[in-house]
PDB file of N, CA and C in Angstrom:
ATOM      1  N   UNK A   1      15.579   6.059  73.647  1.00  0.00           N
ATOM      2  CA  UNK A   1      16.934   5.911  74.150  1.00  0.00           C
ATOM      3  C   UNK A   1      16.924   4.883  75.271  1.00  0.00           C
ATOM      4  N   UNK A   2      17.886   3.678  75.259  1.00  0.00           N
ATOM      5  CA  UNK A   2      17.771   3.459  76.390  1.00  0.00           C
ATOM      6  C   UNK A   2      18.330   3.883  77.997  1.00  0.00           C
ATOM      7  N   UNK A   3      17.459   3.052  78.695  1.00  0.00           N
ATOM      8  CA  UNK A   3      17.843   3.423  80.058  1.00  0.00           C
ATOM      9  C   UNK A   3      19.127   3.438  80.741  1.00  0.00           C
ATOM     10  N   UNK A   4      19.731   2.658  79.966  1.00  0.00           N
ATOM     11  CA  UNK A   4      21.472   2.601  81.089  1.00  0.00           C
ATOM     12  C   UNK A   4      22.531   3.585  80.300  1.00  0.00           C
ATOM     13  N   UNK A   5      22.115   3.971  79.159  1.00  0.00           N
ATOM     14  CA  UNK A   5      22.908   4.767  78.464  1.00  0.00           C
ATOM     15  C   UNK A   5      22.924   6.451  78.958  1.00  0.00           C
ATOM     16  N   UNK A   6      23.898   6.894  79.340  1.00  0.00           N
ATOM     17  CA  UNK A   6      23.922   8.228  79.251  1.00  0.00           C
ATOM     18  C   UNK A   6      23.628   9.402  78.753  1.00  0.00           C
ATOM     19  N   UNK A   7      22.994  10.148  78.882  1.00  0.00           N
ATOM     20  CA  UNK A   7      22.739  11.402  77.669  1.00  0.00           C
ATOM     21  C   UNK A   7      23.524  12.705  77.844  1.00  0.00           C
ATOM     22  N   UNK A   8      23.518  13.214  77.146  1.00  0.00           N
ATOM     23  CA  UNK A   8      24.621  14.689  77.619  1.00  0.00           C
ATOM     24  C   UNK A   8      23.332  16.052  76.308  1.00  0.00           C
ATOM     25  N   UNK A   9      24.121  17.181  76.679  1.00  0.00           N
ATOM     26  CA  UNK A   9      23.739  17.920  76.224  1.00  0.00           C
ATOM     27  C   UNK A   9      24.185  18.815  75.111  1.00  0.00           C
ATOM     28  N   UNK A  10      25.008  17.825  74.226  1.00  0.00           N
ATOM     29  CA  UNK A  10      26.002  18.997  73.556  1.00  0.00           C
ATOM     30  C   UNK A  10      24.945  19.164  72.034  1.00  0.00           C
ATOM     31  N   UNK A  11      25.017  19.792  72.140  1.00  0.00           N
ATOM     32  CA  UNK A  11      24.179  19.998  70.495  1.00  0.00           C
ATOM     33  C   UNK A  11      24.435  20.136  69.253  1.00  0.00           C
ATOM     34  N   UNK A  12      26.106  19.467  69.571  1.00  0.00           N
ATOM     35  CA  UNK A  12      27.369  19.565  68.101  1.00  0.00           C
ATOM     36  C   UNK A  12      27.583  17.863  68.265  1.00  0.00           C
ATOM     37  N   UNK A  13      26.648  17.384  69.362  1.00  0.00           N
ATOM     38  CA  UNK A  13      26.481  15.878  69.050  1.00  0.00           C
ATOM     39  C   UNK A  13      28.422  15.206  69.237  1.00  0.00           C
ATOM     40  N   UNK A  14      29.157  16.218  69.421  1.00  0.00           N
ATOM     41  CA  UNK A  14      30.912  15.253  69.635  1.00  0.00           C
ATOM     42  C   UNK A  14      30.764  13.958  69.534  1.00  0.00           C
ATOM     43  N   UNK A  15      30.779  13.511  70.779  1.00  0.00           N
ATOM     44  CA  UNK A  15      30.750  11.956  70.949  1.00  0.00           C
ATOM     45  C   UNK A  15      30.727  11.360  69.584  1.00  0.00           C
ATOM     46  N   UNK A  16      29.440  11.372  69.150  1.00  0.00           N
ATOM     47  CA  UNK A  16      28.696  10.656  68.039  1.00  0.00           C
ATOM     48  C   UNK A  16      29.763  10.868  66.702  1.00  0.00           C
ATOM     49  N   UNK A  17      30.194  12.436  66.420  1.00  0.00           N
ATOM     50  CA  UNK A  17      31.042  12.876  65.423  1.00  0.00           C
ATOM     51  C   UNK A  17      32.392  11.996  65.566  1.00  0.00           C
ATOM     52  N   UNK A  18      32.943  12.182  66.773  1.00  0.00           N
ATOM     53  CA  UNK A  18      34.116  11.318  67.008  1.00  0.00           C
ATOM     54  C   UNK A  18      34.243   9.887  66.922  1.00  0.00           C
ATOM     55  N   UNK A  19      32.708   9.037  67.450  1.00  0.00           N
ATOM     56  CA  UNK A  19      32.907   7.957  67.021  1.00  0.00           C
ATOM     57  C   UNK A  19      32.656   7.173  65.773  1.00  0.00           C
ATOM     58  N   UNK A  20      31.922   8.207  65.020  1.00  0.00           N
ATOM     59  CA  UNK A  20      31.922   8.225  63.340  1.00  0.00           C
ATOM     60  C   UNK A  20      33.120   8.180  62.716  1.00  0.00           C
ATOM     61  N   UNK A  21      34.059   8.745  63.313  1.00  0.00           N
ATOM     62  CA  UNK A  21      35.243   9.622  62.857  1.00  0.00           C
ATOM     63  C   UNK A  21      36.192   8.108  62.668  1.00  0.00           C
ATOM     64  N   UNK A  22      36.410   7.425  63.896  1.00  0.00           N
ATOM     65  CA  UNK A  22      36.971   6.755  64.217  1.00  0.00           C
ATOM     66  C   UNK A  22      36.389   4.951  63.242  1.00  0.00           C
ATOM     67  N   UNK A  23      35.093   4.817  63.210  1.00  0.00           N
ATOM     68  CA  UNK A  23      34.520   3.937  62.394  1.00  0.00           C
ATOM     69  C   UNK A  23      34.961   4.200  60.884  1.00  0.00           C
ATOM     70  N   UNK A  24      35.026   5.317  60.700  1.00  0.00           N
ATOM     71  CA  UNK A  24      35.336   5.402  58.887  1.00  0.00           C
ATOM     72  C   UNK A  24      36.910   5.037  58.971  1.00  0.00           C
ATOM     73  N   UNK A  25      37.884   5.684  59.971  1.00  0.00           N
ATOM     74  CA  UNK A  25      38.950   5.728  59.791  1.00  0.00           C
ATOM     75  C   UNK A  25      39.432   3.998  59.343  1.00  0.00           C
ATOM     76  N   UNK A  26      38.503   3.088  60.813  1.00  0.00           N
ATOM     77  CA  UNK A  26      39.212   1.524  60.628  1.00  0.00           C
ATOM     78  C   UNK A  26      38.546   0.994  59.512  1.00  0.00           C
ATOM     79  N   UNK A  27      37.486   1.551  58.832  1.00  0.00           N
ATOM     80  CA  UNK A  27      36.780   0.884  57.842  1.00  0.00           C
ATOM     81  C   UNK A  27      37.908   1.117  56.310  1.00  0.00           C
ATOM     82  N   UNK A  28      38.465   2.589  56.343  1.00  0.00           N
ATOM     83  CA  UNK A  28      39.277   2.432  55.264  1.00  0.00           C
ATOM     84  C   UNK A  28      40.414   1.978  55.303  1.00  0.00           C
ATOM     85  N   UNK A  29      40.972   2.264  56.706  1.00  0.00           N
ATOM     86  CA  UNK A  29      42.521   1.023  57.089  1.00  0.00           C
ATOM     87  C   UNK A  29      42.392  -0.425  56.625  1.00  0.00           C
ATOM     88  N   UNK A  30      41.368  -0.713  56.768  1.00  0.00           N
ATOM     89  CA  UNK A  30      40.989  -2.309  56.694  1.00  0.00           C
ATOM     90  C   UNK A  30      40.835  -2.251  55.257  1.00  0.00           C
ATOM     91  N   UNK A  31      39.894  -1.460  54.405  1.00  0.00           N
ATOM     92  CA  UNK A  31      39.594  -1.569  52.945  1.00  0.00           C
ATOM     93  C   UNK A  31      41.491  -1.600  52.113  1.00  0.00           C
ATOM     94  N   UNK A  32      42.359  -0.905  52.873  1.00  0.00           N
ATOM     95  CA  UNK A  32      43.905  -0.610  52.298  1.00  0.00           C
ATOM     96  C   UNK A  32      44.217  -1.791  52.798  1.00  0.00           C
ATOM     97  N   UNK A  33      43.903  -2.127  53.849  1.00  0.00           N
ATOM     98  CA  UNK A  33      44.897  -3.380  54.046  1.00  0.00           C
ATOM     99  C   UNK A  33      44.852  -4.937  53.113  1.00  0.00           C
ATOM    100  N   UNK A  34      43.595  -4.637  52.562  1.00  0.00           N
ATOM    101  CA  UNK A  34      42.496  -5.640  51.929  1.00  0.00           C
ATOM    102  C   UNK A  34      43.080  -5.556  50.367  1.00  0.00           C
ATOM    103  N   UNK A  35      43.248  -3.954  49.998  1.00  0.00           N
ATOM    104  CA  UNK A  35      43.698  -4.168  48.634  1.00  0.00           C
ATOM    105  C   UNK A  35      45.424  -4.454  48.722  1.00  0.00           C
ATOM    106  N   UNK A  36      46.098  -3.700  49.677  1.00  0.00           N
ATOM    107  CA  UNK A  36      47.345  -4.451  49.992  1.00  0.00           C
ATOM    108  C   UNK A  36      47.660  -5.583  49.461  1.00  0.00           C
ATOM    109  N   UNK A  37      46.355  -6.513  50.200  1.00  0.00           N
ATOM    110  CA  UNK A  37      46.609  -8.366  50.200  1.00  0.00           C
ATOM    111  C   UNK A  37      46.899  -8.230  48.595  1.00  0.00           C
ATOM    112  N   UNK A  38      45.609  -7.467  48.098  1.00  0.00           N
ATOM    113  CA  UNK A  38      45.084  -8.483  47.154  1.00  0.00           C
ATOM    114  C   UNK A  38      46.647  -7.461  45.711  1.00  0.00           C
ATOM    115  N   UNK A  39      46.905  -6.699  45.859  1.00  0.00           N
ATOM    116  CA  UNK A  39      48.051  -6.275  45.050  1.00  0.00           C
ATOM    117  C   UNK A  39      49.573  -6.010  45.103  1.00  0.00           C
ATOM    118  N   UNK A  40      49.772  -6.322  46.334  1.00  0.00           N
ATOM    119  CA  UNK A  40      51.072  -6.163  46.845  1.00  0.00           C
ATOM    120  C   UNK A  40      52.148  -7.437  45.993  1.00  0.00           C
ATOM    121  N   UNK A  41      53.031  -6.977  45.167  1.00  0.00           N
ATOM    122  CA  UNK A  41      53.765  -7.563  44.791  1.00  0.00           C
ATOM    123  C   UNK A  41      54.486  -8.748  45.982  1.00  0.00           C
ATOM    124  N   UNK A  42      54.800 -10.061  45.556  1.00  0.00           N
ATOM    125  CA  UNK A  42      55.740 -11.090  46.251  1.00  0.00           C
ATOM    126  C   UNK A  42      55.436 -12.166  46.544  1.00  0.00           C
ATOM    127  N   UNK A  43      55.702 -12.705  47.401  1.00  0.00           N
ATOM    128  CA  UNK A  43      54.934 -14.595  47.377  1.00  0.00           C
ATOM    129  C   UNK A  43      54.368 -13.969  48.484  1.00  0.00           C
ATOM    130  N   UNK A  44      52.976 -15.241  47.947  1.00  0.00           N
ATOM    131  CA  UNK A  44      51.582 -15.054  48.782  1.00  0.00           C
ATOM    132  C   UNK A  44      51.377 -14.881  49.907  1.00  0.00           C
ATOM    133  N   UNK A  45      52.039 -16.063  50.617  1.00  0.00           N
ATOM    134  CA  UNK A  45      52.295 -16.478  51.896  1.00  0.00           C
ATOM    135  C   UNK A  45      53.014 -15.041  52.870  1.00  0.00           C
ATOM    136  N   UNK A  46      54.157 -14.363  52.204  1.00  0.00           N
ATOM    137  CA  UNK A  46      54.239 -13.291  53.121  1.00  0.00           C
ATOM    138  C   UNK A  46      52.873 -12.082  53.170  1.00  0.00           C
ATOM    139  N   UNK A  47      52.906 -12.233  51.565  1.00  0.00           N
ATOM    140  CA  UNK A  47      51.864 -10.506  51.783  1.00  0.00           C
ATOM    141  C   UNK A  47      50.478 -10.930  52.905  1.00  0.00           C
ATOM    142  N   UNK A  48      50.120 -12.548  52.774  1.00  0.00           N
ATOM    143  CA  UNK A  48      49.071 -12.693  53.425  1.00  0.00           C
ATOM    144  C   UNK A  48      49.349 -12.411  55.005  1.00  0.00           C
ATOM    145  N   UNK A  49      50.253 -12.795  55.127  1.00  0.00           N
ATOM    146  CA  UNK A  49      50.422 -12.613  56.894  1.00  0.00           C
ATOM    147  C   UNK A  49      50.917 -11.361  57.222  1.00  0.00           C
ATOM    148  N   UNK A  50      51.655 -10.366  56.108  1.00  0.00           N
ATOM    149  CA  UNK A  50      51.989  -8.966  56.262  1.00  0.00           C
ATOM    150  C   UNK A  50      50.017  -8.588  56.551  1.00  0.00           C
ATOM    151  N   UNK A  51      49.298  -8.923  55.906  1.00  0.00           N
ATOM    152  CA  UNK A  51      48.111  -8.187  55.724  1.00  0.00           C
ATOM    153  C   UNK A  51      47.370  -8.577  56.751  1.00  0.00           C
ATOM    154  N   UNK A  52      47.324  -9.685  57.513  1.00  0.00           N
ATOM    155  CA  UNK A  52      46.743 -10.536  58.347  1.00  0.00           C
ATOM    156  C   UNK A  52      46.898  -9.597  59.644  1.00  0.00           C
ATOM    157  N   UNK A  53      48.418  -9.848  59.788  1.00  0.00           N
ATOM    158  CA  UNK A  53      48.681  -8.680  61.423  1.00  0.00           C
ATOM    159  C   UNK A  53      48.182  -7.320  61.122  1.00  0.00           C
ATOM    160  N   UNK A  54      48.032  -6.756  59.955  1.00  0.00           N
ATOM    161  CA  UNK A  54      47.786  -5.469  60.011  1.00  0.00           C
ATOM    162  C   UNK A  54      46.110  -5.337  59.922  1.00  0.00           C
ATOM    163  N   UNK A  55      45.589  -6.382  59.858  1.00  0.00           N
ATOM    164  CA  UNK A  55      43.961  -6.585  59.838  1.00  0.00           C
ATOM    165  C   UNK A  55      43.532  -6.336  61.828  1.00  0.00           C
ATOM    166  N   UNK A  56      44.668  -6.987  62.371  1.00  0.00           N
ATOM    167  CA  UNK A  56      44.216  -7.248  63.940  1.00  0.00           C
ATOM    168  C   UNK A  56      44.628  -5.559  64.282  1.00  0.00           C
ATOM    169  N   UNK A  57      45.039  -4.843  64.506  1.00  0.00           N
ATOM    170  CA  UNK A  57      44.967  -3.638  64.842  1.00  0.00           C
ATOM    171  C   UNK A  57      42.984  -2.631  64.280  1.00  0.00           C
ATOM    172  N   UNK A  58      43.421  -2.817  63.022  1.00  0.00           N
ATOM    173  CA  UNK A  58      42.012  -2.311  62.236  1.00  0.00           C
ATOM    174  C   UNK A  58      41.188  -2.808  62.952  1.00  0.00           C
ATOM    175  N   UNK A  59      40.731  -4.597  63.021  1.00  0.00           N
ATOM    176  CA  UNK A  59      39.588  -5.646  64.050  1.00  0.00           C
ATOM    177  C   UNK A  59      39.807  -4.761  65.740  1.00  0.00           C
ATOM    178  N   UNK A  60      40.253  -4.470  66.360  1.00  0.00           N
ATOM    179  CA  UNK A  60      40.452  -3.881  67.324  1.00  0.00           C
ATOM    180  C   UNK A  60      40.150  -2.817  67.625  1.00  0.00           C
ATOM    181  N   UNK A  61      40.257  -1.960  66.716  1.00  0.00           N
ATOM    182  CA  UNK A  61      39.567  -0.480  66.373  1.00  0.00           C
ATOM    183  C   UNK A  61      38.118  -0.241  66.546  1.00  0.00           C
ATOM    184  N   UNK A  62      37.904  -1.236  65.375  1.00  0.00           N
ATOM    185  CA  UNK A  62      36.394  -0.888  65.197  1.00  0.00           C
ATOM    186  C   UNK A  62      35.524  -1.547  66.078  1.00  0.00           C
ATOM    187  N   UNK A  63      35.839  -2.975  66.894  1.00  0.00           N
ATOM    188  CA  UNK A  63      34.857  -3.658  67.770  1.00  0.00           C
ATOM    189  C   UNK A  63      35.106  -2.774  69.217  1.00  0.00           C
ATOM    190  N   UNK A  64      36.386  -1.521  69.287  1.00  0.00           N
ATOM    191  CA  UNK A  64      36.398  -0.980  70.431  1.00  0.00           C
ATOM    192  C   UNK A  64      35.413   0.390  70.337  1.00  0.00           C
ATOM    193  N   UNK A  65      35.062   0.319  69.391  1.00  0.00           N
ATOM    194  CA  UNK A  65      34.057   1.674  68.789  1.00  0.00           C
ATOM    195  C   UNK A  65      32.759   1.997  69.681  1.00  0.00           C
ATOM    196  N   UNK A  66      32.035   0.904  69.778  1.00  0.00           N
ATOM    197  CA  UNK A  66      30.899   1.525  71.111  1.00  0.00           C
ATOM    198  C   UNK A  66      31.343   1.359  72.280  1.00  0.00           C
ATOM    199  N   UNK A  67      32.186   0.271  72.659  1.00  0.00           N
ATOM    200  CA  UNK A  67      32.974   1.059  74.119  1.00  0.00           C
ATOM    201  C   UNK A  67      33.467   2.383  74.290  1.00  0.00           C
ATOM    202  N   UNK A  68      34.822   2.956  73.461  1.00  0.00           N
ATOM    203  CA  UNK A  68      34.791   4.334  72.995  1.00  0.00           C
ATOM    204  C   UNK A  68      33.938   5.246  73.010  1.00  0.00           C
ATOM    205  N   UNK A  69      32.442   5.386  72.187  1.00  0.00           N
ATOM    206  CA  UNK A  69      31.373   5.858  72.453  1.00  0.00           C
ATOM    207  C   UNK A  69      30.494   5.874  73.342  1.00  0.00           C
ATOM    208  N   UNK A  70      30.958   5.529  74.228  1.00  0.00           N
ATOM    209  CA  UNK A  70      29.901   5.445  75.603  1.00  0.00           C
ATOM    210  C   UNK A  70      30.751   5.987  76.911  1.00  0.00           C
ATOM    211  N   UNK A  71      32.085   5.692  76.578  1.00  0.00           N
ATOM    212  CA  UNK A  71      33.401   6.169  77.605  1.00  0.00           C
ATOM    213  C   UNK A  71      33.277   8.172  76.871  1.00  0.00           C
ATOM    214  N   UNK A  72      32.915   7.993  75.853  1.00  0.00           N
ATOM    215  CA  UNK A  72      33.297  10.029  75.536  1.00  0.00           C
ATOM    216  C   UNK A  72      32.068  10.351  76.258  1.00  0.00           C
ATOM    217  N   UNK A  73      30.767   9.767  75.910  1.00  0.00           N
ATOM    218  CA  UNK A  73      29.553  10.249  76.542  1.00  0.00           C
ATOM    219  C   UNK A  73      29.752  10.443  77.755  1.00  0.00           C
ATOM    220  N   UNK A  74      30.276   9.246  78.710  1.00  0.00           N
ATOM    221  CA  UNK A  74      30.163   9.352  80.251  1.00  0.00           C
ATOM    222  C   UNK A  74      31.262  10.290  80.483  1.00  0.00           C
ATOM    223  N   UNK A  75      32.096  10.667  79.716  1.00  0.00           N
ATOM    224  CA  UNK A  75      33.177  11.703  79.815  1.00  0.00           C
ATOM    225  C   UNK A  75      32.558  13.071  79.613  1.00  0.00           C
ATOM    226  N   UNK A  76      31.724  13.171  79.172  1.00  0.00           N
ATOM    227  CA  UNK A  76      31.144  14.435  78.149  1.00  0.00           C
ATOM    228  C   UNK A  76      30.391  14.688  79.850  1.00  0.00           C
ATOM    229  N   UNK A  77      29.555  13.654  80.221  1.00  0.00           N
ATOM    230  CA  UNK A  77      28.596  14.418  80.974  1.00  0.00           C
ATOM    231  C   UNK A  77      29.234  14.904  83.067  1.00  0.00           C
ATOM    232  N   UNK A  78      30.526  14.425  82.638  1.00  0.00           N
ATOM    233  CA  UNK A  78      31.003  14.062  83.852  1.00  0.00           C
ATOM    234  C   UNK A  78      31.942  15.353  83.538  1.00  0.00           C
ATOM    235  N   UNK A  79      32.155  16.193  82.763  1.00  0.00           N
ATOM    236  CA  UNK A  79      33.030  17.035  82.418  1.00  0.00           C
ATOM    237  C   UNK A  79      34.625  16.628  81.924  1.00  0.00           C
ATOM    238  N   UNK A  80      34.949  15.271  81.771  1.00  0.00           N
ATOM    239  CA  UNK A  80      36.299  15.412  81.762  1.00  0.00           C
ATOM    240  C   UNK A  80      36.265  14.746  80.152  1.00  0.00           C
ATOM    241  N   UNK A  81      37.432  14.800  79.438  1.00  0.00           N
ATOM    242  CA  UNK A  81      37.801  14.524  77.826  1.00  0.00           C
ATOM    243  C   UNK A  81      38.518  12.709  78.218  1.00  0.00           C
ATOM    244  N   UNK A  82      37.713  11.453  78.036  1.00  0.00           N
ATOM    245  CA  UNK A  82      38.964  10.400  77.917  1.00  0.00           C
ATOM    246  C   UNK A  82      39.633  10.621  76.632  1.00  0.00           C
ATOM    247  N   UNK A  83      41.293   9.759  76.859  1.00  0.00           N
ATOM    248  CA  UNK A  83      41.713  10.251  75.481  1.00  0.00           C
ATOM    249  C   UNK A  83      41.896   8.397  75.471  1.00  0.00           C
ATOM    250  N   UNK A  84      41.700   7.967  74.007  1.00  0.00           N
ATOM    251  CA  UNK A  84      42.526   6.540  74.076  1.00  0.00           C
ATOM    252  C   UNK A  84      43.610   6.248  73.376  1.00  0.00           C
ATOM    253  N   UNK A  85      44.768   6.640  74.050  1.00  0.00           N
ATOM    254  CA  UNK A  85      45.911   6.536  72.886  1.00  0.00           C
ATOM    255  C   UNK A  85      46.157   5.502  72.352  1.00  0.00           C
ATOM    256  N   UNK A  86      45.500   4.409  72.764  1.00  0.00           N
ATOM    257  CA  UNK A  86      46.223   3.041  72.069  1.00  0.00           C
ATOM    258  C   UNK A  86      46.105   3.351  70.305  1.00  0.00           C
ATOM    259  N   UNK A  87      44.605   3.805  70.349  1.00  0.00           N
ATOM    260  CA  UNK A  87      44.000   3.847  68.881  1.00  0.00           C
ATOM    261  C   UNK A  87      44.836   4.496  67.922  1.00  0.00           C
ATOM    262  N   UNK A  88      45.534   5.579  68.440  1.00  0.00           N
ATOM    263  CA  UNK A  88      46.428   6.639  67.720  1.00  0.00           C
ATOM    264  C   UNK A  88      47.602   5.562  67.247  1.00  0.00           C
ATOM    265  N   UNK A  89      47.862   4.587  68.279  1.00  0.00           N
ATOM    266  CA  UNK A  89      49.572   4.053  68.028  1.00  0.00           C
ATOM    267  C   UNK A  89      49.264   2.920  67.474  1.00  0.00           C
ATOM    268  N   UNK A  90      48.394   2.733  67.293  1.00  0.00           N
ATOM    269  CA  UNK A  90      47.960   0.887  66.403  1.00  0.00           C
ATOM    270  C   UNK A  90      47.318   1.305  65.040  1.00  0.00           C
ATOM    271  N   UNK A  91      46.535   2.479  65.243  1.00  0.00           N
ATOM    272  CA  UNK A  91      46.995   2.876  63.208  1.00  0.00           C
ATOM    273  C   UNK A  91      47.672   3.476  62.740  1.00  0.00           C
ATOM    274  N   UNK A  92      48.842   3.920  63.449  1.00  0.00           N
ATOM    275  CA  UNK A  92      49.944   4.613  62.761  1.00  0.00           C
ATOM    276  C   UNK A  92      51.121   3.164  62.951  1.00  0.00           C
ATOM    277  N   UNK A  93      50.789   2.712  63.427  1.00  0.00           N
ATOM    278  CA  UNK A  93      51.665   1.563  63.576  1.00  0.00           C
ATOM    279  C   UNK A  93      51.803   0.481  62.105  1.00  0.00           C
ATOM    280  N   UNK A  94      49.980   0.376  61.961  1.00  0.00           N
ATOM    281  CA  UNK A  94      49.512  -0.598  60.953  1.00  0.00           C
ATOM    282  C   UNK A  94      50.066   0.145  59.448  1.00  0.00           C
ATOM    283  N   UNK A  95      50.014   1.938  59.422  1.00  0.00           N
ATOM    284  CA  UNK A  95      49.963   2.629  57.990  1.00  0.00           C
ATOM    285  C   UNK A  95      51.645   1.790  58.079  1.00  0.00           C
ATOM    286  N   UNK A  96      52.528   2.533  58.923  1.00  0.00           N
ATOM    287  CA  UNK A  96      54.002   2.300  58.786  1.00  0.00           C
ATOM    288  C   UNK A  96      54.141   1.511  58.483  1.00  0.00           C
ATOM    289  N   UNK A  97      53.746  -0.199  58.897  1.00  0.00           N
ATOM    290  CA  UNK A  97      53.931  -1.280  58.598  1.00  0.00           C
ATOM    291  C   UNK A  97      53.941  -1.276  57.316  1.00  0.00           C
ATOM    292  N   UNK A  98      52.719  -1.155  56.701  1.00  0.00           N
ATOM    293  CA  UNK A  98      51.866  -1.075  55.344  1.00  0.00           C
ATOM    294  C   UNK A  98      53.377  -0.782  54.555  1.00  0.00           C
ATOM    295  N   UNK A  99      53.604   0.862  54.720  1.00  0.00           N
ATOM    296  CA  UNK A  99      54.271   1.552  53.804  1.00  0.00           C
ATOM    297  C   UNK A  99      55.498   1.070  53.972  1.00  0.00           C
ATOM    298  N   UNK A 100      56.337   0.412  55.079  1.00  0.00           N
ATOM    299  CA  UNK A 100      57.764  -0.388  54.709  1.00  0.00           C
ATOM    300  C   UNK A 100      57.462  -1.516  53.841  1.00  0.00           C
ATOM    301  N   UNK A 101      56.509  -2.272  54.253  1.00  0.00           N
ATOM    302  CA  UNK A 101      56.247  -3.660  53.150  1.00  0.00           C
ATOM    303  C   UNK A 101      56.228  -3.353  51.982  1.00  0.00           C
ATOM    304  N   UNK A 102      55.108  -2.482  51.487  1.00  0.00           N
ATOM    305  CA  UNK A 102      55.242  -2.350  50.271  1.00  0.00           C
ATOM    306  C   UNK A 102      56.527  -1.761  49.823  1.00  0.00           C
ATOM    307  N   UNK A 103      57.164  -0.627  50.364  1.00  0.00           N
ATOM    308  CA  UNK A 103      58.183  -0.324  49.768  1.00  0.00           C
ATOM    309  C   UNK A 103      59.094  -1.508  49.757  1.00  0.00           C
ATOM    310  N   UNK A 104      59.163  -2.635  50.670  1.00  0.00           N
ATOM    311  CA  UNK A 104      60.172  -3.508  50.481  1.00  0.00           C
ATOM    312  C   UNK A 104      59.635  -4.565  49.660  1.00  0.00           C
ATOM    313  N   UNK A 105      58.524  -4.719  49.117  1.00  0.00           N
ATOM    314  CA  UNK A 105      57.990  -6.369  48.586  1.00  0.00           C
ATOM    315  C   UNK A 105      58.138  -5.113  47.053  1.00  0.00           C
ATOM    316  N   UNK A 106      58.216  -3.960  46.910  1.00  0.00           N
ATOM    317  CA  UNK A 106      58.471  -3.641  45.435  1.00  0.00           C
ATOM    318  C   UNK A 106      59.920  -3.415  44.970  1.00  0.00           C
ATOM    319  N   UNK A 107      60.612  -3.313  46.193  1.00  0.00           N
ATOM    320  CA  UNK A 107      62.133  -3.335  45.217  1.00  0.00           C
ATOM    321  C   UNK A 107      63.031  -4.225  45.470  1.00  0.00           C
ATOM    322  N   UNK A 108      62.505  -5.684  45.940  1.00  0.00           N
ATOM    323  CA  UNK A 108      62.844  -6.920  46.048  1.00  0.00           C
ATOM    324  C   UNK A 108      61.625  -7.955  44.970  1.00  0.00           C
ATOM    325  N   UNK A 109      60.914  -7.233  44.173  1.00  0.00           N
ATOM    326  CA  UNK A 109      60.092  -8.276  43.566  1.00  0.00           C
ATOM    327  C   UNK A 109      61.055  -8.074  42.005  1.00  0.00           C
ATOM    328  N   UNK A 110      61.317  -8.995  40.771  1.00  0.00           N
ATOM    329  CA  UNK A 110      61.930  -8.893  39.807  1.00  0.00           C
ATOM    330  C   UNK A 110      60.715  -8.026  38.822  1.00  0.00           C
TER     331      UNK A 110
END
């Protein structure tokens, strides 16, 4: 382990579970947003940039993932819970997006 990293004592491992939790979540947001691109009825040019902004929330997620994991640890051993709400409101932000587009690029496509 290294030296500047924190250790705690939980033996249900949290941290680690949660930041697993959170890696699968942006890995399949991103895999939907990906087949989105690639099947979403309409001209190219929109679905690509519908899919593009909804890629930067997902990219944000996951490169904030070992920051996250090191903020629960130093939380874990310090006794207190961080919470990061951004994460909550930028993939519910990205699904919503998702699910108006498509509903609108399918009953505007002929």
């Amino acid at each position: 382990m290294r030296g500047d990293a924190p250790s705690h004592d939980d033996p249900g491992l949290q941290p680690e579970r949660t930041s697993l939790s959170w890696l699968r979540t942006g890995a399949v947001l991103g895999a939907v947003v990906l087949v989105f691109m690639r099947l979403a009825p309409g001209p190219g040019p929109v679905v690509a940039t519908i899919g593009l902004v909804c890629l930067v929330p997902v990219l944000a997620v996951l490169l904030a993932s070992r920051a996250g994991h090191r903020a629960r640890v130093r939380g874990l051993v310090a006794g207190r819970a961080p919470y990061f709400w951004w994460r909550n409101v930028a993939i519910t932000a990205t699904v919503v997006v998702l699910a108006l587009a498509s509903a609108i690029l399918m009953l505007t496509s002929h």
